[in-house]
Protein backbone atom coordinates (compact mmCIF):
# COMPACT_ATOMS: atom_id res chain seq x y z
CA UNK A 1 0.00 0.00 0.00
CA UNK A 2 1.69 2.95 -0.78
CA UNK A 3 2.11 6.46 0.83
CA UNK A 4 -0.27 9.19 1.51
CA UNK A 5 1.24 12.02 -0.49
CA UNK A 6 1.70 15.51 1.07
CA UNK A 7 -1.18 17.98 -0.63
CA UNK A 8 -3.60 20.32 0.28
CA UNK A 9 -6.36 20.28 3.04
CA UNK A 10 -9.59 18.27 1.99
CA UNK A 11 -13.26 20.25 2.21
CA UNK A 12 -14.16 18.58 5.67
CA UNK A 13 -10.73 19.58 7.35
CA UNK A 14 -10.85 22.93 6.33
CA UNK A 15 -14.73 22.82 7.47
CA UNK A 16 -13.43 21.67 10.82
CA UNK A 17 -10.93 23.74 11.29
CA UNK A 18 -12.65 26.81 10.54
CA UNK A 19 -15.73 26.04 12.56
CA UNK A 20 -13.44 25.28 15.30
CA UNK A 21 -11.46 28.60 15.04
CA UNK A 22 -15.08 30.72 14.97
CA UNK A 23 -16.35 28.75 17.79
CA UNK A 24 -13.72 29.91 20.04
CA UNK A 25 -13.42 33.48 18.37
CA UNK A 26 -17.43 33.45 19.32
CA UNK A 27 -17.06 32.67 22.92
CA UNK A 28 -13.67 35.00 23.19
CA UNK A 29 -15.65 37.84 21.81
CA UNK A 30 -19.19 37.32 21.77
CA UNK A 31 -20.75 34.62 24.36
CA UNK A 32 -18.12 35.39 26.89
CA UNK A 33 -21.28 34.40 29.74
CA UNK A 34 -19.87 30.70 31.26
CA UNK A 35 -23.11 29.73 31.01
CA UNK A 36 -22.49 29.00 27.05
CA UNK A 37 -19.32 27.18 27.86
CA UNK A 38 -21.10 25.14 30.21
CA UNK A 39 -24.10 24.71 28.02
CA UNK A 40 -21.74 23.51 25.16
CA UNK A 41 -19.50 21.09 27.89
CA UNK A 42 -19.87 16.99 28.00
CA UNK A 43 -20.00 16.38 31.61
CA UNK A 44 -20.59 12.58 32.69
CA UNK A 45 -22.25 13.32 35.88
CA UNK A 46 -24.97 15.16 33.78
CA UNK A 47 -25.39 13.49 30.96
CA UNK A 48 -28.71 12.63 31.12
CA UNK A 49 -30.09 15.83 31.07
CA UNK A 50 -27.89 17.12 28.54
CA UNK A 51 -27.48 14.88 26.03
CA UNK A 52 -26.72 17.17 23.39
CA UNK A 53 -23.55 17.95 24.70
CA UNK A 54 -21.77 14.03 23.42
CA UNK A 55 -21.37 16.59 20.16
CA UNK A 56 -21.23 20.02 21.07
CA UNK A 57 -18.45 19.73 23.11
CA UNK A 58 -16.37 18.73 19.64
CA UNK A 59 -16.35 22.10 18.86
CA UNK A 60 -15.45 24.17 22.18
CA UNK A 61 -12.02 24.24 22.97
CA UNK A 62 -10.70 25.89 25.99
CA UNK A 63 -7.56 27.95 24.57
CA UNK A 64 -5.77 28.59 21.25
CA UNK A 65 -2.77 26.63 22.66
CA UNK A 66 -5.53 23.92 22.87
CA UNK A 67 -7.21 24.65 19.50
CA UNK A 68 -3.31 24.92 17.94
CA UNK A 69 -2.44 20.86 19.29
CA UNK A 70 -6.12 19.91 18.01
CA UNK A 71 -5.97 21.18 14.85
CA UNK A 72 -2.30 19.89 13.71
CA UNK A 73 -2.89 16.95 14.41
CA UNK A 74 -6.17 17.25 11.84
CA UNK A 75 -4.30 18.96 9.38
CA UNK A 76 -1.72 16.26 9.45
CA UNK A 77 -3.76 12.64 9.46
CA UNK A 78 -7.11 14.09 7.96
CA UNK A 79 -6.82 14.95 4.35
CA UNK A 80 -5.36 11.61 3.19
CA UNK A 81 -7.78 9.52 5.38
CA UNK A 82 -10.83 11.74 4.15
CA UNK A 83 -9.60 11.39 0.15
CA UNK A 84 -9.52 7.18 0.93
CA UNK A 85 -12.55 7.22 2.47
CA UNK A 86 -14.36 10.16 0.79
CA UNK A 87 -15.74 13.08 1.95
CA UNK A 88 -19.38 11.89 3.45
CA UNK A 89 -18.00 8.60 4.90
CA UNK A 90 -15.17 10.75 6.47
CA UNK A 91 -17.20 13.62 8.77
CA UNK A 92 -19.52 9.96 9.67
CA UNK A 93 -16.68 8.60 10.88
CA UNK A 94 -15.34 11.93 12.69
CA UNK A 95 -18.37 11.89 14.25
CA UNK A 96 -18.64 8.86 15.56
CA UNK A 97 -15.46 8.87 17.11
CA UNK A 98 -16.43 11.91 18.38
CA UNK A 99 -19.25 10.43 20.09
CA UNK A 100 -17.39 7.27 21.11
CA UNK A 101 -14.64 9.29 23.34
CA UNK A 102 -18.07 10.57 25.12
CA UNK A 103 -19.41 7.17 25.68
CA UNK A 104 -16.17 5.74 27.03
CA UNK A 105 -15.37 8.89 29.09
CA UNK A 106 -19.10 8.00 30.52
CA UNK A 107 -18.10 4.29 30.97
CA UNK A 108 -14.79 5.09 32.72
CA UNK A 109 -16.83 7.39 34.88
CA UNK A 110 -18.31 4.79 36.32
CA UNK A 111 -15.14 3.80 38.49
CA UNK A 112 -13.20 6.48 37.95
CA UNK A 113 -13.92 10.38 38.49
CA UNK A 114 -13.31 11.98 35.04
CA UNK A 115 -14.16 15.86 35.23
CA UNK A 116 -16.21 17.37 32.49
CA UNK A 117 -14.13 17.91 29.09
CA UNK A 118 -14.42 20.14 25.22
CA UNK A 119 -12.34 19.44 22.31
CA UNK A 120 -12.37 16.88 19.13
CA UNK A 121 -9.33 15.23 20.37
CA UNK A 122 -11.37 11.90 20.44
CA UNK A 123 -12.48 12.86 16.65
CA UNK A 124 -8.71 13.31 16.14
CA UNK A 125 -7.48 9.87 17.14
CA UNK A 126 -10.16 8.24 15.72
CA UNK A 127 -8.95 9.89 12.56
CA UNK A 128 -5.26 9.56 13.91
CA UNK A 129 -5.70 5.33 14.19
CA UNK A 130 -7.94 5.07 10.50
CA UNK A 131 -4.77 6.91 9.33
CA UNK A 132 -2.29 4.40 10.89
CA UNK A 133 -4.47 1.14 9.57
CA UNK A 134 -4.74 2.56 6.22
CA UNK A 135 -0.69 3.12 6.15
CA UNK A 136 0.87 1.94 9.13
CA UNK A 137 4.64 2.38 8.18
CA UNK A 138 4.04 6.33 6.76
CA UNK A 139 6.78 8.58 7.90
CA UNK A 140 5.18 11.78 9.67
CA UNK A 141 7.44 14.55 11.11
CA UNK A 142 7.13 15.45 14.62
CA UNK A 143 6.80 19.24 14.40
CA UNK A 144 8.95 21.03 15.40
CA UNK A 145 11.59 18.93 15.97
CA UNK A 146 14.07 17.68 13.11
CA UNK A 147 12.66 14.00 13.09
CA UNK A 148 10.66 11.55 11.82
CA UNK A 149 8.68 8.92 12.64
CA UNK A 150 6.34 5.78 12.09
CA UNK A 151 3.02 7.01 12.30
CA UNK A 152 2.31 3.38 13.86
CA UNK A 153 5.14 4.49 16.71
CA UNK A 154 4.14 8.03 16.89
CA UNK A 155 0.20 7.31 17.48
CA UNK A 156 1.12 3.98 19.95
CA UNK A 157 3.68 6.33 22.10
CA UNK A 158 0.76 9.01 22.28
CA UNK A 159 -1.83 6.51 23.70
CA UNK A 160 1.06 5.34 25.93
CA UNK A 161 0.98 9.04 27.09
CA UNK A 162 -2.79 9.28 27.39
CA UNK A 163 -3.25 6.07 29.23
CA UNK A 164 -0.79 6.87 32.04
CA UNK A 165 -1.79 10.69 32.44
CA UNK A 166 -5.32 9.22 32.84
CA UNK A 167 -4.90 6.90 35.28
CA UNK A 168 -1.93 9.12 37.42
CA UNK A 169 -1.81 12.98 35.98
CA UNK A 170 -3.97 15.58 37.26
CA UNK A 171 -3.61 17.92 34.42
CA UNK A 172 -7.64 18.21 33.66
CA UNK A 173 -7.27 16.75 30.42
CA UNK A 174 -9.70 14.22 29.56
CA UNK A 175 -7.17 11.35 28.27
CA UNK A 176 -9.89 9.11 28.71
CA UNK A 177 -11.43 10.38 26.21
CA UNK A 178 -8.98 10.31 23.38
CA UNK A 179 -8.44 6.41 24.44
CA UNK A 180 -12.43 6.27 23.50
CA UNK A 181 -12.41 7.73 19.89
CA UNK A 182 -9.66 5.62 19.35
CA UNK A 183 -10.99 2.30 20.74
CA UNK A 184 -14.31 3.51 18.80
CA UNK A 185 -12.45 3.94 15.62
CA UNK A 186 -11.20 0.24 15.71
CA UNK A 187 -14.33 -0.92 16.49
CA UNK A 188 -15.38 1.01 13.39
CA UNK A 189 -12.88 -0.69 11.42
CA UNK A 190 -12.94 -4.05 13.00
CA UNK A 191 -16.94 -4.42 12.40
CA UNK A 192 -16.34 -3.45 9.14
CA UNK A 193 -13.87 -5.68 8.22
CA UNK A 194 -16.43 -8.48 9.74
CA UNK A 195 -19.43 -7.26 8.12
CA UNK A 196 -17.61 -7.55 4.40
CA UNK A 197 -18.42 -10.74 2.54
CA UNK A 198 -15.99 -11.62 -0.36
CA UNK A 199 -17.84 -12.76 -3.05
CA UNK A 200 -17.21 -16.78 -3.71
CA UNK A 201 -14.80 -17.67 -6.26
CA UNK A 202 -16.50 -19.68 -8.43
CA UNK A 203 -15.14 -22.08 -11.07
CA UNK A 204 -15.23 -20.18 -14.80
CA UNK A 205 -15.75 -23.10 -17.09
CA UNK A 206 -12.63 -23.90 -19.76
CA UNK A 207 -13.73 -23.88 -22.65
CA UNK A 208 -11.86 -25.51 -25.94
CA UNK A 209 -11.09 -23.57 -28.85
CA UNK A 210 -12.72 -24.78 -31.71
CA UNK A 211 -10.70 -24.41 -34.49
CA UNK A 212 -13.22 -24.19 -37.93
CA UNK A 213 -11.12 -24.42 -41.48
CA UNK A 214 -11.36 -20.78 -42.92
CA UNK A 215 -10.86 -20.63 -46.67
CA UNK A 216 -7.97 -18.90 -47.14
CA UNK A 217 -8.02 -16.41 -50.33
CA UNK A 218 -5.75 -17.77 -53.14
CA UNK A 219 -2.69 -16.01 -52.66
CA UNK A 220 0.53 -15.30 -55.07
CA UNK A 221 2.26 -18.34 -54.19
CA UNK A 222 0.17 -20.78 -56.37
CA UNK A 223 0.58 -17.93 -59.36
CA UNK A 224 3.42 -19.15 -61.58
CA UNK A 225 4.87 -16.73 -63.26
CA UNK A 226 5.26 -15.60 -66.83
CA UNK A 227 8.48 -16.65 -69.07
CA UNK A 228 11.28 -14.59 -67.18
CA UNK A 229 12.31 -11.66 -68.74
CA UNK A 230 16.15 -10.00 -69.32
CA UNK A 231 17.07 -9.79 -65.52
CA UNK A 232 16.21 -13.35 -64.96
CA UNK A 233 13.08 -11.77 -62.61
CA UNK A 234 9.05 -12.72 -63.18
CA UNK A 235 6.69 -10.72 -64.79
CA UNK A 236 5.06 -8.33 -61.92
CA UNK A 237 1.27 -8.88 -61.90
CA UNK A 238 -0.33 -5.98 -59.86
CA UNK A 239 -3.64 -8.62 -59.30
CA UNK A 240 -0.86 -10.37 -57.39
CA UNK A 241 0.19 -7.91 -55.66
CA UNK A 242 -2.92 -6.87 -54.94
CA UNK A 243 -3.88 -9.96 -53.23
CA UNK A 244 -1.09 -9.99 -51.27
CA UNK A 245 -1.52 -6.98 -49.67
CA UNK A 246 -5.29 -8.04 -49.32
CA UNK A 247 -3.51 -11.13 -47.00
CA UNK A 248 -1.44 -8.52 -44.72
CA UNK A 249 -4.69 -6.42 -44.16
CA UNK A 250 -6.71 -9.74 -43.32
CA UNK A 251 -4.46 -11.75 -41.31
CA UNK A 252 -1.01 -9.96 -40.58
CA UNK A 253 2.35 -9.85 -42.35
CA UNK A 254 3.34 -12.59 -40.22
CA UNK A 255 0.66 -15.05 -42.71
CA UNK A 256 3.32 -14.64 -45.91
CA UNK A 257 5.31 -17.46 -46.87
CA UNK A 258 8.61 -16.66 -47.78
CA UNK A 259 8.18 -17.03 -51.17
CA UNK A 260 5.47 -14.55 -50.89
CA UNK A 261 7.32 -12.01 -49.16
CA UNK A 262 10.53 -12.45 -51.97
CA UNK A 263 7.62 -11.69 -54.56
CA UNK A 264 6.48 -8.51 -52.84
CA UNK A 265 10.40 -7.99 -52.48
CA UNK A 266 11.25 -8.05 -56.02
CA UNK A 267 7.83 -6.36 -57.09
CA UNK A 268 8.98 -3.13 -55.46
CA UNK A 269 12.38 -3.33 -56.57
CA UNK A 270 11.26 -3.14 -60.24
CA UNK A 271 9.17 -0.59 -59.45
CA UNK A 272 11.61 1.65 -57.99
CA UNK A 273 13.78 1.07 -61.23
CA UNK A 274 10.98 1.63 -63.12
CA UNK A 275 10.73 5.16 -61.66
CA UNK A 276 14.77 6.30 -62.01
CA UNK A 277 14.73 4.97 -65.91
């Protein structure tokens, strides 16, 4: 499987990132009130009387450090995953990671206190792992340092990071959450892979060529030639020749015998002394 190529931003990602960007431009500016934050926030413990929020919260993000991080790593595995999946198929899946890293956040809740979160970093590593299935041993340069990487090594070390921040950092990031669009995204992929019957091979019939006698037209070698004249070469007939060339049109230049070809041979030598006398 070869290589994404580097090119430019497909129409979701640019979607996303601009709607991202204005959302936080909006609540900078405009809806400064915390009460649209909050209104816009996934929070576990209320859930159930805001279920809206498993997708608005994809779109609030709580910085432009925050937004920055978010949106590189969109810029970086998005385009070639939405050009091999296609556009529609691609903000379906973005979504539904999205709304996977709410539902495990909500599961983990359930043992373990996770506070309530914004960003599409769960969209991002569900985006991040289709990228790595689809090509697995793609270099990707860790900005902005002077190296590369595996994106297979680069995505595993960052859910090594997530995993142990979750369950030890207190740094209000929801980690748990990135683990869900990721788990949700090979779910995606594994169900799919399930789900896909191959069509049975079945056996194609061999069938044995019939060969049927084709009358072949009579052809300049069963001519035989007038007396010889002063050169010691036969008298040209342009019916011959004619029918000769009638043979290379039907079946090939490859169907002359060689006596037929030393005819043609000769025939267009005496014309071409023909023309210089």
């Amino acid at each position: 499987m070869t290589e994404p190529r580097a090119t430019k931003a497909t129409p979701w990602v640019v979607r996303l990132l601009a709607l991202n960007g204005a959302v936080l431009l909006l609540l900078a500016t405009v809806f400064t009130a915390p009460r649209f934050v909050d209104a816009l926030t996934f929070d576990p413990a209320r859930f159930t009387s805001r279920p809206w929020t498993v997708l608005t919260y994809l779109v609030v993000h709580t910085d432009l450090i925050h937004l920055a991080l978010v949106s590189l790593l969109l810029y970086l595995f998005g385009p070639p995953v939405e050009r091999r999946l296609g556009s529609r198929r691609f903000i379906a899946y973005y979504l539904y990671c999205g709304i996977g890293a709410a539902l495990g956040a909500l599961a983990v809740s359930a043992v373990l206190r996770v506070d309530p979160f914004v960003g599409a970093s769960g969209s991002v590593y569900g985006v991040g792992l289709a990228f790595v299935l689809f090509w697995p041993k793609a270099q990707v340069q860790i900005f902005p340092l002077p190296v590369a990487a595996t994106a297979r090594n680069l995505f595993l070390t960052l859910l090594a990071i997530d995993i142990v921040l979750g369950l030890w950092g207190q740094d209000g990031i929801a980690h748990f959450a990135h683990l869900g669009g990721a788990l949700a995204g090979y779910a995606f992929f594994r169900l799919q892979s399930l789900t896909t019957r191959r069509p049975p091979v079945r056996a194609v019939p061999v069938r044995r060529p019939v060969v049927t006698p084709m009358r072949v037209q009579e052809t300049v070698s069963e001519l035989r030639p007038a007396a010889p004249i002063g050169d010691g070469l036969p008298e040209i007939s342009d019916q011959a020749v004619d029918q000769l060339l009638d043979k290379i049109s039907q079946f090939g230049i490859a169907s002359l015998t060689s006596q037929e070809r030393r005819y043609l041979s000769e025939a267009a030598e005496r014309k071409r002394r023909d023309r210089h006398e």
